[in-house]
C-alpha atoms as a PDB file:
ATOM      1  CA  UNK A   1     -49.738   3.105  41.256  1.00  0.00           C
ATOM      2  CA  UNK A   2     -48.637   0.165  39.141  1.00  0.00           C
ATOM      3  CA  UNK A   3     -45.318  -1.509  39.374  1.00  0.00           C
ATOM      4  CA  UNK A   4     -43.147  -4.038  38.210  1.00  0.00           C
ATOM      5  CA  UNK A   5     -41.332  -6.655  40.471  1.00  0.00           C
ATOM      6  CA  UNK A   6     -38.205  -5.363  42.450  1.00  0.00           C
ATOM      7  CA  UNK A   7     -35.476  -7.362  44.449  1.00  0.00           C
ATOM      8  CA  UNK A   8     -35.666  -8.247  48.182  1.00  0.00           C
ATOM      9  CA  UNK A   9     -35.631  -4.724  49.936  1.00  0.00           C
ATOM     10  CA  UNK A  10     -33.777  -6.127  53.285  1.00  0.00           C
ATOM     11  CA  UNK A  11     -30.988  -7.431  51.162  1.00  0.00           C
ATOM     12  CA  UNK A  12     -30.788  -3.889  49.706  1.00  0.00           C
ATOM     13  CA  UNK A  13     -30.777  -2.833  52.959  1.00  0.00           C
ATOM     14  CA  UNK A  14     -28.170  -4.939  54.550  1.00  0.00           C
ATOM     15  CA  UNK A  15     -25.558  -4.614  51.414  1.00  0.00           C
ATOM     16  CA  UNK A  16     -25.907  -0.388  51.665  1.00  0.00           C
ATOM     17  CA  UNK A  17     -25.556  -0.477  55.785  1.00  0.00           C
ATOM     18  CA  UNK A  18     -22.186  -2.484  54.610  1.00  0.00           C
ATOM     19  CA  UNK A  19     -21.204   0.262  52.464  1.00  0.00           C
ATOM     20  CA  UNK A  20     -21.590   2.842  55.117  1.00  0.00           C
ATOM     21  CA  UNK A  21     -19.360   0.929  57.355  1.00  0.00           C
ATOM     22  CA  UNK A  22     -16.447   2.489  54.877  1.00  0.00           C
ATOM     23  CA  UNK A  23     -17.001   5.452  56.822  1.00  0.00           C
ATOM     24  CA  UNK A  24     -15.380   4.650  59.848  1.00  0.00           C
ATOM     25  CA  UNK A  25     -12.391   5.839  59.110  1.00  0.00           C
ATOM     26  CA  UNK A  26     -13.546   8.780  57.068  1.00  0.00           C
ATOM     27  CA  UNK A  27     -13.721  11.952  58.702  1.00  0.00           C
ATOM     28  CA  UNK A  28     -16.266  13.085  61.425  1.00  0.00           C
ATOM     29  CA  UNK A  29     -19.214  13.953  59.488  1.00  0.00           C
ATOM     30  CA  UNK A  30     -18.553  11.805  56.262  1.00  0.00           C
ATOM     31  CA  UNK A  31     -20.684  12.982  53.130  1.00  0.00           C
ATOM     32  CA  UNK A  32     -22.671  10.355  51.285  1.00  0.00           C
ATOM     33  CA  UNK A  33     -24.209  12.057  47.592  1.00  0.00           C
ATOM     34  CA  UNK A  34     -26.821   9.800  47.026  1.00  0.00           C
ATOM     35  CA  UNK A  35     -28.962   9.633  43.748  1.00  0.00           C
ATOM     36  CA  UNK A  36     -32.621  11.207  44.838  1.00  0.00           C
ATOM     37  CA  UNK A  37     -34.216   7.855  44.140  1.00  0.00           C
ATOM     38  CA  UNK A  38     -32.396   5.843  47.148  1.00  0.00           C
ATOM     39  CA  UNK A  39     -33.544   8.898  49.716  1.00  0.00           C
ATOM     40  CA  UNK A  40     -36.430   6.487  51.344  1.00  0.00           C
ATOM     41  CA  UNK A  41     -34.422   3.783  52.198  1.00  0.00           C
ATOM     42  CA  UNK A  42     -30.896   5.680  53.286  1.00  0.00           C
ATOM     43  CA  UNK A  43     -33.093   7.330  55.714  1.00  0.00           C
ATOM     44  CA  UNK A  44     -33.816   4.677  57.851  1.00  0.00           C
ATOM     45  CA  UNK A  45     -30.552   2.819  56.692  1.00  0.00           C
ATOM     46  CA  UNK A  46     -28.293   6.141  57.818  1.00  0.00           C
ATOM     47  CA  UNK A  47     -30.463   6.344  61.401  1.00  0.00           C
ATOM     48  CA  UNK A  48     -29.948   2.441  61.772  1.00  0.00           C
ATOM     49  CA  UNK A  49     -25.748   3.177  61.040  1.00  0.00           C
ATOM     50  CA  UNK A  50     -25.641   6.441  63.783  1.00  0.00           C
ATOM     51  CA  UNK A  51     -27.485   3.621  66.967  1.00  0.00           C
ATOM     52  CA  UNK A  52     -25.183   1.191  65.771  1.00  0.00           C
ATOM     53  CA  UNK A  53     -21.410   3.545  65.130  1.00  0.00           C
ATOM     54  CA  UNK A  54     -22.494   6.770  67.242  1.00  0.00           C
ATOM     55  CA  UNK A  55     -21.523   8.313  63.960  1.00  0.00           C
ATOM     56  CA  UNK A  56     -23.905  10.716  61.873  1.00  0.00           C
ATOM     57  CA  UNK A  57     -23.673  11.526  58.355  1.00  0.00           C
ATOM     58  CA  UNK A  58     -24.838  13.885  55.728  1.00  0.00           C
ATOM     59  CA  UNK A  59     -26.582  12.888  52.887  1.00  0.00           C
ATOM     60  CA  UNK A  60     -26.599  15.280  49.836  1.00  0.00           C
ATOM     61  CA  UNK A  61     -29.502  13.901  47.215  1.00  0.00           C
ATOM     62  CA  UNK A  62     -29.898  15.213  43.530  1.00  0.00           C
ATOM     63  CA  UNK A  63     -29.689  13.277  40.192  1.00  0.00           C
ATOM     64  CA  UNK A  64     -26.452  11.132  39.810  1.00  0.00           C
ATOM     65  CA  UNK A  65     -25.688  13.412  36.340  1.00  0.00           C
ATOM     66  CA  UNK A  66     -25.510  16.352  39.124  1.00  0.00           C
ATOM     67  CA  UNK A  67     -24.014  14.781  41.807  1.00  0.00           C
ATOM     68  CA  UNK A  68     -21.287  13.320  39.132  1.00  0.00           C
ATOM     69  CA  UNK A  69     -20.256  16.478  38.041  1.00  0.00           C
ATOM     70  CA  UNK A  70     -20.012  17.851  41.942  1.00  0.00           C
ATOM     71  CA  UNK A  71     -17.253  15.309  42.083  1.00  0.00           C
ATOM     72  CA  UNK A  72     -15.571  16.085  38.868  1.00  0.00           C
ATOM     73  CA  UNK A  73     -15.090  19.643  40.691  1.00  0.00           C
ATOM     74  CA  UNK A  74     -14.087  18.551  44.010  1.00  0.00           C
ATOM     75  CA  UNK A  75     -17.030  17.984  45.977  1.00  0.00           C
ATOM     76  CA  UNK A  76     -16.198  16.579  49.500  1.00  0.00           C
ATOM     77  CA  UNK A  77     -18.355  13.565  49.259  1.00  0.00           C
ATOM     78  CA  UNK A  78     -16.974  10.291  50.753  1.00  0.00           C
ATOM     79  CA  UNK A  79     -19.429   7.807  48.742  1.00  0.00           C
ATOM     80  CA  UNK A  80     -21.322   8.541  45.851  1.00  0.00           C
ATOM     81  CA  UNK A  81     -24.840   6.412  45.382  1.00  0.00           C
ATOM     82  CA  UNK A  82     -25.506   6.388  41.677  1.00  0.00           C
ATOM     83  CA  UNK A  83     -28.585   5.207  40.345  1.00  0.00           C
ATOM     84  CA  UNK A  84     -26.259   4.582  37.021  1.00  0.00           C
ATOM     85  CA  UNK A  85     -23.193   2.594  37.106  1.00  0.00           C
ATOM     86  CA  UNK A  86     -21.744   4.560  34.278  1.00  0.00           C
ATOM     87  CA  UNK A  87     -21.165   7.390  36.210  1.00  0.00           C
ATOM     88  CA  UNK A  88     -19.259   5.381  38.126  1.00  0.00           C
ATOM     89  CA  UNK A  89     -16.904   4.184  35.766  1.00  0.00           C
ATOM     90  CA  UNK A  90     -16.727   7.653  34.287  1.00  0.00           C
ATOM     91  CA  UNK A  91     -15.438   9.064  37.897  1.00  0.00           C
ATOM     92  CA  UNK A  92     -13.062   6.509  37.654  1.00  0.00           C
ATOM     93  CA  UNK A  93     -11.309   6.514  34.465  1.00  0.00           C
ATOM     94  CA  UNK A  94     -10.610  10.318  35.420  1.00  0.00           C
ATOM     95  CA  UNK A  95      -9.145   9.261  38.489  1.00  0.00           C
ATOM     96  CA  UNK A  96     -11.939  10.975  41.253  1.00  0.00           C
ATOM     97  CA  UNK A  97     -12.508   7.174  42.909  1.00  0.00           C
ATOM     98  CA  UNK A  98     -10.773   4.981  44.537  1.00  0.00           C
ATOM     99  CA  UNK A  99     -12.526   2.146  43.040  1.00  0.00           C
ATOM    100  CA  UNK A 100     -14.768   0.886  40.660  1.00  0.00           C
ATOM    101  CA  UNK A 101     -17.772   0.336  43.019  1.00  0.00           C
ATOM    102  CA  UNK A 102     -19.841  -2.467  43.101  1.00  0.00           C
ATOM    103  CA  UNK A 103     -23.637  -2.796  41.934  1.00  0.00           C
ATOM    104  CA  UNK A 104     -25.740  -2.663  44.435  1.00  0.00           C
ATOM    105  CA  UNK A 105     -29.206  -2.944  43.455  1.00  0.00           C
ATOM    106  CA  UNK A 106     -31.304  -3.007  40.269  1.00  0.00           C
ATOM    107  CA  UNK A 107     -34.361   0.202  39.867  1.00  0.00           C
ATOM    108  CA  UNK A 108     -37.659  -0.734  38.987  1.00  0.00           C
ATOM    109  CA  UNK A 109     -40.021   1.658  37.619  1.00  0.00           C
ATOM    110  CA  UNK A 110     -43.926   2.382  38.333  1.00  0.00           C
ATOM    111  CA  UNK A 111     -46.292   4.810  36.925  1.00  0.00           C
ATOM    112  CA  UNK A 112     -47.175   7.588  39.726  1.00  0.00           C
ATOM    113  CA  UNK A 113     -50.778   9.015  40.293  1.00  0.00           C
ATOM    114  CA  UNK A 114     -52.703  10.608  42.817  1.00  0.00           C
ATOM    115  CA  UNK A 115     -54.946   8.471  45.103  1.00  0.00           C
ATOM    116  CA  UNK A 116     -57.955  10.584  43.528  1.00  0.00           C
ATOM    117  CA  UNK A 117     -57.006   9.680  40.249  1.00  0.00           C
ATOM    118  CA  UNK A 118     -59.347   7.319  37.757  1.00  0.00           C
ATOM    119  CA  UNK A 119     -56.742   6.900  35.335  1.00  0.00           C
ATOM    120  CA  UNK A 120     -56.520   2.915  34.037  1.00  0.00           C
ATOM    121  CA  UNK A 121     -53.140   1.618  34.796  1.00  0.00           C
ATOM    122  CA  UNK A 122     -51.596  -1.553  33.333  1.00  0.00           C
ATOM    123  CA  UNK A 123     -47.896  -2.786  32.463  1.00  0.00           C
ATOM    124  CA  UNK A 124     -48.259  -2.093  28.877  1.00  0.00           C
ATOM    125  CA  UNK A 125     -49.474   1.634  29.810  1.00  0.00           C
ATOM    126  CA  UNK A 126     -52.584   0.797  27.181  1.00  0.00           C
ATOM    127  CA  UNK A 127     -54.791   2.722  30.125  1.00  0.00           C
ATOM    128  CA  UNK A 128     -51.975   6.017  29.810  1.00  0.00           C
ATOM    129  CA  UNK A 129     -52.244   5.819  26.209  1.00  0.00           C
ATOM    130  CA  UNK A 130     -55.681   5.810  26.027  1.00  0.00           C
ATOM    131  CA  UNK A 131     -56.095   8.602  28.140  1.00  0.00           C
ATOM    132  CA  UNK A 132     -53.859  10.914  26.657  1.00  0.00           C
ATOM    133  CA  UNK A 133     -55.652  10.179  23.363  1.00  0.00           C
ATOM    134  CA  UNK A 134     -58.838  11.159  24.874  1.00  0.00           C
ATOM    135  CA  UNK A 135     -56.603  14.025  26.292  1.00  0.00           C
ATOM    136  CA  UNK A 136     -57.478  13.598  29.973  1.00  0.00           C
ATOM    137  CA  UNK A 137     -53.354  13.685  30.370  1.00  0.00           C
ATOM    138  CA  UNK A 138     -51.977  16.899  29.931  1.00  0.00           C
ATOM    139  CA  UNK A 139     -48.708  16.472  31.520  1.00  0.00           C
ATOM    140  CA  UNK A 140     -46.754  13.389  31.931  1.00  0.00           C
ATOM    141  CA  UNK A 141     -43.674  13.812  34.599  1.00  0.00           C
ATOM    142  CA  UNK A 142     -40.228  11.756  34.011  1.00  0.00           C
ATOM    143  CA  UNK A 143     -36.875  13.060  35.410  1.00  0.00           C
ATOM    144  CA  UNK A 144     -34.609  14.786  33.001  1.00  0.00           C
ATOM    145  CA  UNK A 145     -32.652  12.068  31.178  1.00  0.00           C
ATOM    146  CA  UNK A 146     -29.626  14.301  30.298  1.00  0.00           C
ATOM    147  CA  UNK A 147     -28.901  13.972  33.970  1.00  0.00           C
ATOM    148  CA  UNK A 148     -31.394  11.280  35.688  1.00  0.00           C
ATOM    149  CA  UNK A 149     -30.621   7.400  35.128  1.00  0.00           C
ATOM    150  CA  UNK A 150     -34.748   7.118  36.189  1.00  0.00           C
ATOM    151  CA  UNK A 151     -35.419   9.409  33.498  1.00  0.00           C
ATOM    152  CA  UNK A 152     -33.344   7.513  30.812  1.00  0.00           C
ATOM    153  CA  UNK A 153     -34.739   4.416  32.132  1.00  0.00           C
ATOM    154  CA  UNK A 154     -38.200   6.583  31.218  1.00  0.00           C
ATOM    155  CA  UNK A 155     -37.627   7.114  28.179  1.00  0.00           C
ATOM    156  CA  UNK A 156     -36.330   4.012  27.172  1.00  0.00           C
ATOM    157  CA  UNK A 157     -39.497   1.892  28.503  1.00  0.00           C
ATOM    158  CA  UNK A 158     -41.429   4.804  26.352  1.00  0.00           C
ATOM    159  CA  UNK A 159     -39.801   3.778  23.775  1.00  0.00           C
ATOM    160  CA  UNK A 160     -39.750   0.419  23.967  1.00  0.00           C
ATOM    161  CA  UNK A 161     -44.007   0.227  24.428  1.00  0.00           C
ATOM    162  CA  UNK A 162     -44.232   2.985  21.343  1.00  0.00           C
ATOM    163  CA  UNK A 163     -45.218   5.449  23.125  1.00  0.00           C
ATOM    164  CA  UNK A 164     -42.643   8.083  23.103  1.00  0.00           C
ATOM    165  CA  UNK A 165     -43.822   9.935  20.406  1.00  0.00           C
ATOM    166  CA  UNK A 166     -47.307  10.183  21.796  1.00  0.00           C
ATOM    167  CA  UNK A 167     -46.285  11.043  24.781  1.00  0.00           C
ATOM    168  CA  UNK A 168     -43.800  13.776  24.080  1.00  0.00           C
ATOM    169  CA  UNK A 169     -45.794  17.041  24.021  1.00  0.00           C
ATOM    170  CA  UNK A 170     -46.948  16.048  27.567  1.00  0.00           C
ATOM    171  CA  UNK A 171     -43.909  15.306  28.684  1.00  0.00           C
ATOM    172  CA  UNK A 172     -42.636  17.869  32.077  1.00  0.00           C
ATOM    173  CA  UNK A 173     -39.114  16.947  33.267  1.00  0.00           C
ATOM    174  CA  UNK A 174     -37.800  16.969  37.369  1.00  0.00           C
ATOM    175  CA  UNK A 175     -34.599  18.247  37.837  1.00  0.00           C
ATOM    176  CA  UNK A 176     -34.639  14.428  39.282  1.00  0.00           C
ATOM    177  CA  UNK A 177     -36.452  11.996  39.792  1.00  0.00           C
ATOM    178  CA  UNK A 178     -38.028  12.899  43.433  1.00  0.00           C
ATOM    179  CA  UNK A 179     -39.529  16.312  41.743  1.00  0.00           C
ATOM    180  CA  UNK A 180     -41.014  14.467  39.113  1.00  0.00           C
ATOM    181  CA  UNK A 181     -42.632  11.880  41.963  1.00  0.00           C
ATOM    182  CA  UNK A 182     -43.817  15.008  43.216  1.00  0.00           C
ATOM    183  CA  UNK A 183     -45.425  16.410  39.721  1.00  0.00           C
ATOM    184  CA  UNK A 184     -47.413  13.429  39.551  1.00  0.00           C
ATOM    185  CA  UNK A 185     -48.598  13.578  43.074  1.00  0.00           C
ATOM    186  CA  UNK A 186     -49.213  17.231  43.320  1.00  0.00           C
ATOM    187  CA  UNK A 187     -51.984  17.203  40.071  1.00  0.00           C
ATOM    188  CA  UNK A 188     -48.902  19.006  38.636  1.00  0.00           C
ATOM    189  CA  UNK A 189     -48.590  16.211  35.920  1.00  0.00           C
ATOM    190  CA  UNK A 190     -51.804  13.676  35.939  1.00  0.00           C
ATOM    191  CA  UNK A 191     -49.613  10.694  36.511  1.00  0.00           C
ATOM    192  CA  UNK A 192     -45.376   9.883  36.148  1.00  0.00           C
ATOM    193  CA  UNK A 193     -42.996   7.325  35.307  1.00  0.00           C
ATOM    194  CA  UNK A 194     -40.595   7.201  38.424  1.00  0.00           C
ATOM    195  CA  UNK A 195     -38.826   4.927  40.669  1.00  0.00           C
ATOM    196  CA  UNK A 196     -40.522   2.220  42.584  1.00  0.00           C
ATOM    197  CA  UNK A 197     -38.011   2.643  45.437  1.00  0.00           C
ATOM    198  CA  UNK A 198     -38.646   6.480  45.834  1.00  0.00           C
ATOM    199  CA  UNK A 199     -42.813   5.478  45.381  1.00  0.00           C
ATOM    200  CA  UNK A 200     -42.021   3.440  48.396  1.00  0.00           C
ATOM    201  CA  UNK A 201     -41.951   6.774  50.871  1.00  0.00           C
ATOM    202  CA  UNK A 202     -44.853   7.234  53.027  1.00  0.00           C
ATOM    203  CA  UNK A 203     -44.485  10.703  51.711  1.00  0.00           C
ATOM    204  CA  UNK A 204     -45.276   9.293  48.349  1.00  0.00           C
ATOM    205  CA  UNK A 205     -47.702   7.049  49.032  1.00  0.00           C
ATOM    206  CA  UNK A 206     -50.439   9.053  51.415  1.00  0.00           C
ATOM    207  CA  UNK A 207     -50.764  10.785  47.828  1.00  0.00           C
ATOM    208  CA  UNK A 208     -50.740   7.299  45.721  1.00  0.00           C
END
């Protein structure tokens, strides 16, 4: 696994615990949807929120695209954990928020592999490129972009190195970006692009 830098994961941690305290006043078994790619660290951050309040809540995870249009049709969430502000704003300008939300952290993004693997992985993904030119890649696993922020963000950083077009026919999209985490760990896809924070997971990593 390679990886860019990321910000200060207690501060994360303290500023979402803060958020949760919202819930105090919600009703008994608030409902948080959460973007798949913050599932690591809300588990430990919702477990640290029930010793301190006494009060459990449910956590519903999927892409934010997904999870957006839940809310458009009434779904009974009482915070919504995007891993794109825009959904945000769109839930807002038609009315299903009642506020703008703040920003609460920044993604960074690592290529995924399996601890077996002998792939050579860099920043500028010269080792992926390579090796898909050589055609030891077959499958390359991003999250779906029409609904995943992590798999816009994918895309975009595909782009921006020139490899997009390369890359393409080997592309295999998750639903989100956990299933694609779990392409590229599974042999499924012979390594991913996904989010550092969900690469965190000891899940993740006993396979990284």
């Amino acid at each position: 696994m390679t990886k860019l830098p990321i910000k200060n994961q207690l501060r994360l941690g303290l500023l979402i615990l803060s958020l949760f305290s919202t819930l105090l006043t919600a009703s008994d078994t608030p409902i948080i949807a959460a973007a798949s790619s913050t599932r690591f660290a809300l588990q430990d951050i919702a477990q640290s929120f029930h010793q301190d309040t006494g009060k459990t809540v449910r956590i519903s995870y999927s892409s934010s695209g997904n999870l957006t249009r839940q809310i458009e049709q009434g779904g009974p969430f009482e915070l919504f954990l995007s891993a794109n502000a825009a959904y945000v704003s769109q839930l807002h300008e038609r009315h299903k928020t009642l506020n703008q939300g703040i920003v609460f952290a920044f993604g960074r993004m690592v290529i995924l592999t399996t601890n077996t693997s002998t792939l050579s992985l860099d920043e500028q993904l010269l080792g992926i490129k390579k090796a898909i030119q050589k055609g030891q890649i077959k499958h390359f696993a991003i999250a779906n972009p029409e609904f995943a922020p992590f798999g816009v963000a994918a895309q975009e950083i595909l782009r921006q190195l020139n490899l997009w077009t390369l890359v393409h026919p080997s592309i295999v999209q998750g639903d989100n970006v956990a299933q694609a985490a779990q392409f590229a760990i599974s042999g499924a896809a012979q390594a991913g692009l996904v989010s550092y924070s969900l690469a965190l997971a000891p899940s993740i990593q006993k396979h990284s």
